[in-house]
Protein backbone atom coordinates (compact mmCIF):
# COMPACT_ATOMS: atom_id res chain seq x y z
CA UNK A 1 65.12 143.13 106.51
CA UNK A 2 63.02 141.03 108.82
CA UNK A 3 60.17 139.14 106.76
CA UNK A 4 58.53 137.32 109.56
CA UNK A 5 57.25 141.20 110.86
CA UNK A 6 56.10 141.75 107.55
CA UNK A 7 54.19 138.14 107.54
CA UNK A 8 52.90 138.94 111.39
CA UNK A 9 51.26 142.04 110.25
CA UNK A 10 49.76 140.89 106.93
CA UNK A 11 48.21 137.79 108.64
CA UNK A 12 46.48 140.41 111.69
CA UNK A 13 45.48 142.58 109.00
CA UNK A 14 43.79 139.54 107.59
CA UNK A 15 42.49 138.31 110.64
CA UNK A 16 41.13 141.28 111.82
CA UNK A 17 39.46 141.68 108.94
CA UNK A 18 37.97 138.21 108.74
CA UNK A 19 36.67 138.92 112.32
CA UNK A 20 35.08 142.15 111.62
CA UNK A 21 33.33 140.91 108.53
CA UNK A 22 31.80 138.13 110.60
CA UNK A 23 31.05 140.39 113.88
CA UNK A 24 28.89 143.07 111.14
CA UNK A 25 27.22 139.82 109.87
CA UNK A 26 25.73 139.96 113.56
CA UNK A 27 25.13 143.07 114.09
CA UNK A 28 28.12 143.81 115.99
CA UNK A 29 29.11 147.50 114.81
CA UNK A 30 30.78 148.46 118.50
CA UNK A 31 32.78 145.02 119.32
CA UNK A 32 33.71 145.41 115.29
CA UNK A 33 35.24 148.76 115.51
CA UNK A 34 36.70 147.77 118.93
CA UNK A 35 38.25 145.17 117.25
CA UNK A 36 39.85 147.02 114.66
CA UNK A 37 41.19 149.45 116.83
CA UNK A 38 42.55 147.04 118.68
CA UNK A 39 44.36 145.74 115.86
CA UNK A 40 46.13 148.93 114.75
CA UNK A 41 46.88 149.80 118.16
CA UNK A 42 48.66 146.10 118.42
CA UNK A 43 50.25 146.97 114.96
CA UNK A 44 51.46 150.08 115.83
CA UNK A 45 53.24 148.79 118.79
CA UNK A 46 55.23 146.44 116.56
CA UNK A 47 56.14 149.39 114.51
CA UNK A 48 57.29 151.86 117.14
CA UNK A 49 59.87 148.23 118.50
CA UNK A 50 61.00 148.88 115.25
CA UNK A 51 61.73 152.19 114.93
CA UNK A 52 63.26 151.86 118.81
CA UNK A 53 65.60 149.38 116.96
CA UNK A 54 66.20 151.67 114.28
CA UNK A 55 67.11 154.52 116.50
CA UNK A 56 69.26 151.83 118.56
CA UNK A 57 71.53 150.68 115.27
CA UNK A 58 71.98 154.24 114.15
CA UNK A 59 73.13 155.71 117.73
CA UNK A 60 75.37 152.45 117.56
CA UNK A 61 76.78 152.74 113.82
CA UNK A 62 77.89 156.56 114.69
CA UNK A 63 78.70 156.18 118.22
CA UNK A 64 76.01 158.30 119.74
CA UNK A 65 75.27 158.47 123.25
């Protein structure tokens, strides 16, 4: 299993969050929330490369085409 994706997503997570706490501080709500959904729209485009791979070993392992 890959760690580093695991470590890339955790540390986003955590950024993001740092970022929206400090963009509420100011009064931010829109570029907050804009933020976020940026970040699980970035997220979810690591996950779906993954499951692409996924897909990509199995149709390899049983000789799929």
């Amino acid at each position: 299993m890959n760690v580093d994706l695991i470590f890339k997503i955790a540390g986003l997570g955590i950024l993001i969050s740092v970022l929206n706490i400090i963009l509420k501080q100011a009064e931010k709500e829109e570029q907050a929330q804009m933020l976020t959904l940026a970040g699980v729209v970035v997220v979810l485009i690591m996950v779906v490369q993954l499951i692409n791979d996924l897909f990509n070993m199995v149709r390899s392992v049983f000789h799929l085409f």
